[in-house]
Protein backbone atom coordinates (compact mmCIF):
# COMPACT_ATOMS: atom_id res chain seq x y z
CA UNK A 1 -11.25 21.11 11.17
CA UNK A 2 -10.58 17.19 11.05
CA UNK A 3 -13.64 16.17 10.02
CA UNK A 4 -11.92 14.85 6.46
CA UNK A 5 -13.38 11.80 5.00
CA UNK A 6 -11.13 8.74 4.47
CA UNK A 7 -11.07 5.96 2.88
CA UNK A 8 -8.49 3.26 3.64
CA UNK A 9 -8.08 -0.06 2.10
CA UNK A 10 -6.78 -3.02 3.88
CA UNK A 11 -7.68 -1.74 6.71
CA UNK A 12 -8.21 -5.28 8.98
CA UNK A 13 -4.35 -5.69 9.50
CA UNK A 14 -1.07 -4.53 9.70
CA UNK A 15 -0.54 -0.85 9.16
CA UNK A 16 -3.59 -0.73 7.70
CA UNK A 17 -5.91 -1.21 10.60
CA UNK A 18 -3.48 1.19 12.87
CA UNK A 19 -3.93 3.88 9.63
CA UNK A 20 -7.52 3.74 10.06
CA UNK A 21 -7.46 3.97 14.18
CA UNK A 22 -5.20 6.89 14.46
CA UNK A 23 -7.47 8.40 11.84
CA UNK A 24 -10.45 8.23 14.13
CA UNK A 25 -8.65 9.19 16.86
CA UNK A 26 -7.90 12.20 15.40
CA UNK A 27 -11.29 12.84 14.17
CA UNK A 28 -12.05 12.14 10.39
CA UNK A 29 -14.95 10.42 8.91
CA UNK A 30 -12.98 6.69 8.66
CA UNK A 31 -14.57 4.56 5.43
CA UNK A 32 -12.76 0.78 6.32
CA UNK A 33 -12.56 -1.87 3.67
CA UNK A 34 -10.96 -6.01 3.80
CA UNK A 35 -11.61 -9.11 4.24
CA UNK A 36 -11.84 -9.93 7.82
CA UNK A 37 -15.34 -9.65 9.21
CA UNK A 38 -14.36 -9.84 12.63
CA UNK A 39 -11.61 -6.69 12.31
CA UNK A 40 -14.00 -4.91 10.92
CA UNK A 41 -16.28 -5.40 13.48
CA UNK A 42 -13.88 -3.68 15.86
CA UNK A 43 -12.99 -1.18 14.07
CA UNK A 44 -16.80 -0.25 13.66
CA UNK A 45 -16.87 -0.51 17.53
CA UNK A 46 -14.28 2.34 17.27
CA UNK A 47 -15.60 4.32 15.03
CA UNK A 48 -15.49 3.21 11.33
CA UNK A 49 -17.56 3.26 8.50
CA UNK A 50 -17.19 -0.60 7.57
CA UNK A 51 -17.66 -2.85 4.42
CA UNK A 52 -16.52 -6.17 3.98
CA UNK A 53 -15.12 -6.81 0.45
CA UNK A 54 -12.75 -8.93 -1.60
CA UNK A 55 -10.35 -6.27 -3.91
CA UNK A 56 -9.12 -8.82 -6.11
CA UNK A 57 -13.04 -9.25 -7.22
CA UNK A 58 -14.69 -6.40 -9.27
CA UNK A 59 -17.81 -6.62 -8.66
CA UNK A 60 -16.99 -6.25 -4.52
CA UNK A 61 -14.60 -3.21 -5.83
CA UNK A 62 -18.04 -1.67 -7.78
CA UNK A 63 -20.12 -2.35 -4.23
CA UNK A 64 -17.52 -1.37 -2.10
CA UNK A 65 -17.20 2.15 -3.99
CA UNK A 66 -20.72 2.29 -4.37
CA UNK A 67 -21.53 2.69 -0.41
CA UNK A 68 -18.88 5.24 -0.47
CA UNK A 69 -19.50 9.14 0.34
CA UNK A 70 -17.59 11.41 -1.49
CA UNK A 71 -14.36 11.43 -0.25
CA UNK A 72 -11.53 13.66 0.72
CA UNK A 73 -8.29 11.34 1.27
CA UNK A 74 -8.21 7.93 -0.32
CA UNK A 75 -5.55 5.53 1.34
CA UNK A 76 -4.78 2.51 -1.26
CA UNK A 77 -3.09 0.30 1.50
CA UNK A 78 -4.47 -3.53 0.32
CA UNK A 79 -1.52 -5.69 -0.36
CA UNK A 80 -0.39 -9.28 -0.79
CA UNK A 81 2.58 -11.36 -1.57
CA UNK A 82 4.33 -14.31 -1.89
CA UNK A 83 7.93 -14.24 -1.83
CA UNK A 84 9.56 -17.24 -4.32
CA UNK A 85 10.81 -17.42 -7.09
CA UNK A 86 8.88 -16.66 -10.71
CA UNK A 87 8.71 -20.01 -11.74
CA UNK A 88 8.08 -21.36 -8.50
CA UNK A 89 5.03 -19.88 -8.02
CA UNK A 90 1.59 -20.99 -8.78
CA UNK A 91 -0.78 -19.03 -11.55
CA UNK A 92 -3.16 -18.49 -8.46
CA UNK A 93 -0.22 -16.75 -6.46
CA UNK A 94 0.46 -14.54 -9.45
CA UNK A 95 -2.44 -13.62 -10.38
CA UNK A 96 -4.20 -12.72 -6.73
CA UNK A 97 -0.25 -10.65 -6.57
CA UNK A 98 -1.43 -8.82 -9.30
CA UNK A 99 -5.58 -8.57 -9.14
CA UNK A 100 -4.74 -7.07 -5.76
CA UNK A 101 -1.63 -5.25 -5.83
CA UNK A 102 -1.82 -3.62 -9.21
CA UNK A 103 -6.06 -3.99 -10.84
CA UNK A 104 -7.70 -3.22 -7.66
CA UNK A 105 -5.71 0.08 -7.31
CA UNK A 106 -6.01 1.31 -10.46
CA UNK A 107 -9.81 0.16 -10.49
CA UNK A 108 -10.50 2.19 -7.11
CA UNK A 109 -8.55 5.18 -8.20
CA UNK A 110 -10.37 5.70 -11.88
CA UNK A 111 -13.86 5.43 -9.49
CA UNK A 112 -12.53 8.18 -6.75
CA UNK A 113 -10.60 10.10 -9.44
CA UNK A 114 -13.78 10.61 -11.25
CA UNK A 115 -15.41 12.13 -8.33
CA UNK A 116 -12.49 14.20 -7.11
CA UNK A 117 -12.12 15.90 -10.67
CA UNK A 118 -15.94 17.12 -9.96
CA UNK A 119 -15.22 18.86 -6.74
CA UNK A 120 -11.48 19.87 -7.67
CA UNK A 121 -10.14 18.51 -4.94
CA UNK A 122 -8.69 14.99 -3.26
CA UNK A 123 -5.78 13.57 -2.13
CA UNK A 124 -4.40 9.85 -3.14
CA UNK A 125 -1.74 8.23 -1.43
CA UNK A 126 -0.49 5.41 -1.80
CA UNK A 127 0.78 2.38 0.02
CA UNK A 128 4.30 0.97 -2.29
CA UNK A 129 7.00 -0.57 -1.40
CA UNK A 130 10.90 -0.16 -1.86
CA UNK A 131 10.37 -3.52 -3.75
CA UNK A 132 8.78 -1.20 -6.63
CA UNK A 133 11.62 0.87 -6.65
CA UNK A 134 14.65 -1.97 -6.23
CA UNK A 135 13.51 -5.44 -6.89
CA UNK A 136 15.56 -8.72 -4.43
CA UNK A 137 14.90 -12.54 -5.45
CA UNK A 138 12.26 -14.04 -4.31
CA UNK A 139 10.31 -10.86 -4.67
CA UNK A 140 10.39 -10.55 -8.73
CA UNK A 141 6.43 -10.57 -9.21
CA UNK A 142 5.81 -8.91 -5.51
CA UNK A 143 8.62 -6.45 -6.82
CA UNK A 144 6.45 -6.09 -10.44
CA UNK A 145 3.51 -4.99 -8.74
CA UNK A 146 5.10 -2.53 -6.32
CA UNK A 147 6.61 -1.63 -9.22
CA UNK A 148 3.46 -1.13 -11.54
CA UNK A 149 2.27 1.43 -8.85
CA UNK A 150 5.48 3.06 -8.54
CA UNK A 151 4.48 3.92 -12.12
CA UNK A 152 0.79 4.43 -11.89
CA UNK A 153 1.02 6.77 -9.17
CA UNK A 154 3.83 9.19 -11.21
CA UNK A 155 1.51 9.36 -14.06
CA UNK A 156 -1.65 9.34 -12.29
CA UNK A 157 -0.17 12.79 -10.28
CA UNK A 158 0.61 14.42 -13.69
CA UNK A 159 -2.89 13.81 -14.79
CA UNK A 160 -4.38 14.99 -11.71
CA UNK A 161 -2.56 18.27 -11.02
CA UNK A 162 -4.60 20.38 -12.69
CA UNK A 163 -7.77 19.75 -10.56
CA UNK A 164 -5.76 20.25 -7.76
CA UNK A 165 -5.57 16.62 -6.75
CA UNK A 166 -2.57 15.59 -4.43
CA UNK A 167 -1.04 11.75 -5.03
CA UNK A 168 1.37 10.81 -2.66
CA UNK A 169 3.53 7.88 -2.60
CA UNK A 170 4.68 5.73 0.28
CA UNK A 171 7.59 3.80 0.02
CA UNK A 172 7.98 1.13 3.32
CA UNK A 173 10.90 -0.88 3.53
CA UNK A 174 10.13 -4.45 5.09
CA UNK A 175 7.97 -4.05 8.24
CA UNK A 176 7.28 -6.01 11.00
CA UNK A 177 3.42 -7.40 10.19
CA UNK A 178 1.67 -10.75 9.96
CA UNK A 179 2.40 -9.63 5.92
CA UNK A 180 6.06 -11.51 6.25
CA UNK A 181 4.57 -14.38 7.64
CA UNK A 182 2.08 -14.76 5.20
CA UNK A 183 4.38 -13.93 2.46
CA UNK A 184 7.04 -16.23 3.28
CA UNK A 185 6.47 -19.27 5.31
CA UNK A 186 9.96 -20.33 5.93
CA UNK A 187 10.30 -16.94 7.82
CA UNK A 188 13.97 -16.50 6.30
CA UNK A 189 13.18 -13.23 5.75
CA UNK A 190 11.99 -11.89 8.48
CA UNK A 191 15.19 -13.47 10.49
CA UNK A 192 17.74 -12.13 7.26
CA UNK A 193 15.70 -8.62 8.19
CA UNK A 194 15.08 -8.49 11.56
CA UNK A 195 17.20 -5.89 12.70
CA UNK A 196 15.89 -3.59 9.94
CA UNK A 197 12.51 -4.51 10.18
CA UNK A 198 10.01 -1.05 10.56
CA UNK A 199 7.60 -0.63 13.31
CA UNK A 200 3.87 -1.00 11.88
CA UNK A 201 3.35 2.11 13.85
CA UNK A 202 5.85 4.11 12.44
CA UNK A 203 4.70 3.96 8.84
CA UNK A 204 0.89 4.54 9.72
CA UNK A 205 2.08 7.65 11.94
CA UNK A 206 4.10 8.97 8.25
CA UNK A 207 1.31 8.02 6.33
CA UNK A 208 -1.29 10.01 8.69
CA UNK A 209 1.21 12.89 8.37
CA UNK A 210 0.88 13.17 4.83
CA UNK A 211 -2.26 13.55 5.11
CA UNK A 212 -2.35 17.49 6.66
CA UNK A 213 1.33 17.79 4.48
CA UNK A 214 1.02 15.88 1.32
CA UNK A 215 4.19 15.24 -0.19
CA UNK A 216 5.05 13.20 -3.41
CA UNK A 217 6.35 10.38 -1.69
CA UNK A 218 7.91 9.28 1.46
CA UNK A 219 11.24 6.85 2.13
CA UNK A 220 10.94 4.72 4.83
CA UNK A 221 13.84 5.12 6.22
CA UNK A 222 14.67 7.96 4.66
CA UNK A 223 18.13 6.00 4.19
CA UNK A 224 16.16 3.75 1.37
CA UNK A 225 15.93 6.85 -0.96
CA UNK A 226 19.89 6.93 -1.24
CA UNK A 227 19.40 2.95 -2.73
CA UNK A 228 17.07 3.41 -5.07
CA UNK A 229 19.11 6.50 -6.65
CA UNK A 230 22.41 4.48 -5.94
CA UNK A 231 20.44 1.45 -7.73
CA UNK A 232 19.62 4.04 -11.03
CA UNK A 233 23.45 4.68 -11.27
CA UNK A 234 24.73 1.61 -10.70
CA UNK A 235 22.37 -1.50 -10.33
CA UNK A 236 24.68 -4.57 -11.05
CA UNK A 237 26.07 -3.32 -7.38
CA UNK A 238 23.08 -2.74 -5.82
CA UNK A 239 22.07 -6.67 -7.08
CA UNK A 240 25.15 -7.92 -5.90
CA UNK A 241 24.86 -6.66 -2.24
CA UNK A 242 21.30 -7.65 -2.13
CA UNK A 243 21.88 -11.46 -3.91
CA UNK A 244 22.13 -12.76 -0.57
CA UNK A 245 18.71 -12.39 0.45
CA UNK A 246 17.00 -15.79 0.06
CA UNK A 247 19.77 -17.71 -0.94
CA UNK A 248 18.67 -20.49 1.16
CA UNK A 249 16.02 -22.68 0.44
């Protein structure tokens, strides 16, 4: 009854590579995509389907979906960032923010949808980020990105409901991954966020869940729902509790 095919991106890291080992432990067909030859390598060892691709390249997207089986549950979970300001950041940092975090998404989903539509059934979730739904400084391109799915995935699901395809929507807070070092090498944030930092595990166990019980979209924690609604009513509050964040260079 498991034996679902998935396909999960950013899959060599962070919640990412657990997503893709608690699939195969409970017994799907694992497809696992990124960058790190040696992760994949191990997850092979486990299990997984592997190929080794750059998202933020098309022609790796086209070759990547082009080993592909047809396939049941598609997991968008590649993701970078760099937290500084706008006009701080280099044109390399934005644009690799948004090749990977907003193109390679859409890209991969038009190439899945296509084949979903044909069998009238499918299942897309995924990976966002509270920062698409209530944007902090530091984060205003991250946050643009996040937020670019936030929409993509609303519209995508009207689209897609009549061929009874499922998109589902995860919303993480920050969580505790080599992603925060990576994304801000002062590590400021991570101290600022410690306490509420969420357990890799945690968000790959919800995200697994959704995939027997697909849902629109999922808080995590569920507390982060009541801020982005609070945000809708009355952002200039939300901004000024969250303008401390970063403040320090």
């Amino acid at each position: 009854m498991n034996r679902k095919t998935i396909f999960i991106t950013g899959a060599t890291s962070g919640i990412g590579r657990i997503i893709a080992e608690l699939c195969i432990e409970k017994g799907y067909v694992v497809y696992a995509t990124g960058r790190n030859e040696s992760s994949l390598e191990t997850l092979s060892e486990k299990g997984a389907n592997v190929i080794q691709g750059d998202l933020s390249n098309l022609e790796d997207i086209d070759r990547i979906y082009s080993q592909l089986p047809s396939i049941d549950i598609a997991i968008i979970n590649a993701g970078v960032g760099t937290f500084e300001n706008a006009f701080e950041l280099s044109d390399e940092e934005i644009g690799n923010m948004i090749d990977v975090n907003v193109k390679a998404p859409i890209y991969l989903t038009k190439r899945l949808a296509k084949n979903m539509i044909g069998r009238k059934c499918g299942h897309i979730i995924f990976i966002g980020s509270q920062a698409g739904k209530v944007a902090t400084k530091k984060a205003s391109v991250y946050a643009a990105s996040k937020h670019a799915i936030t929409g993509f995935a609303n519209g995508l699901r009207m689209e897609l409901s009549s061929y009874n395809i499922k998109v589902t929507a995860i919303y993480p807070g920050p969580i505790d991954t080599p992603f925060l070092q990576k994304a801000d090498s002062t590590n400021k944030y991570r101290e600022l966020m410690k306490r509420y930092l969420l357990s890799p595990e945690k968000v790959a166990y919800e995200v697994v869940k959704t995939i027997e019980r697909p849902v629109r979209e999922v808080n995590l924690p569920k507390i982060m729902s009541a801020t982005s609604k609070l945000y809708a009513v009355v952002p200039r509050l939300v901004e000024k509790l969250g303008s401390g964040f970063f403040n320090k260079k």
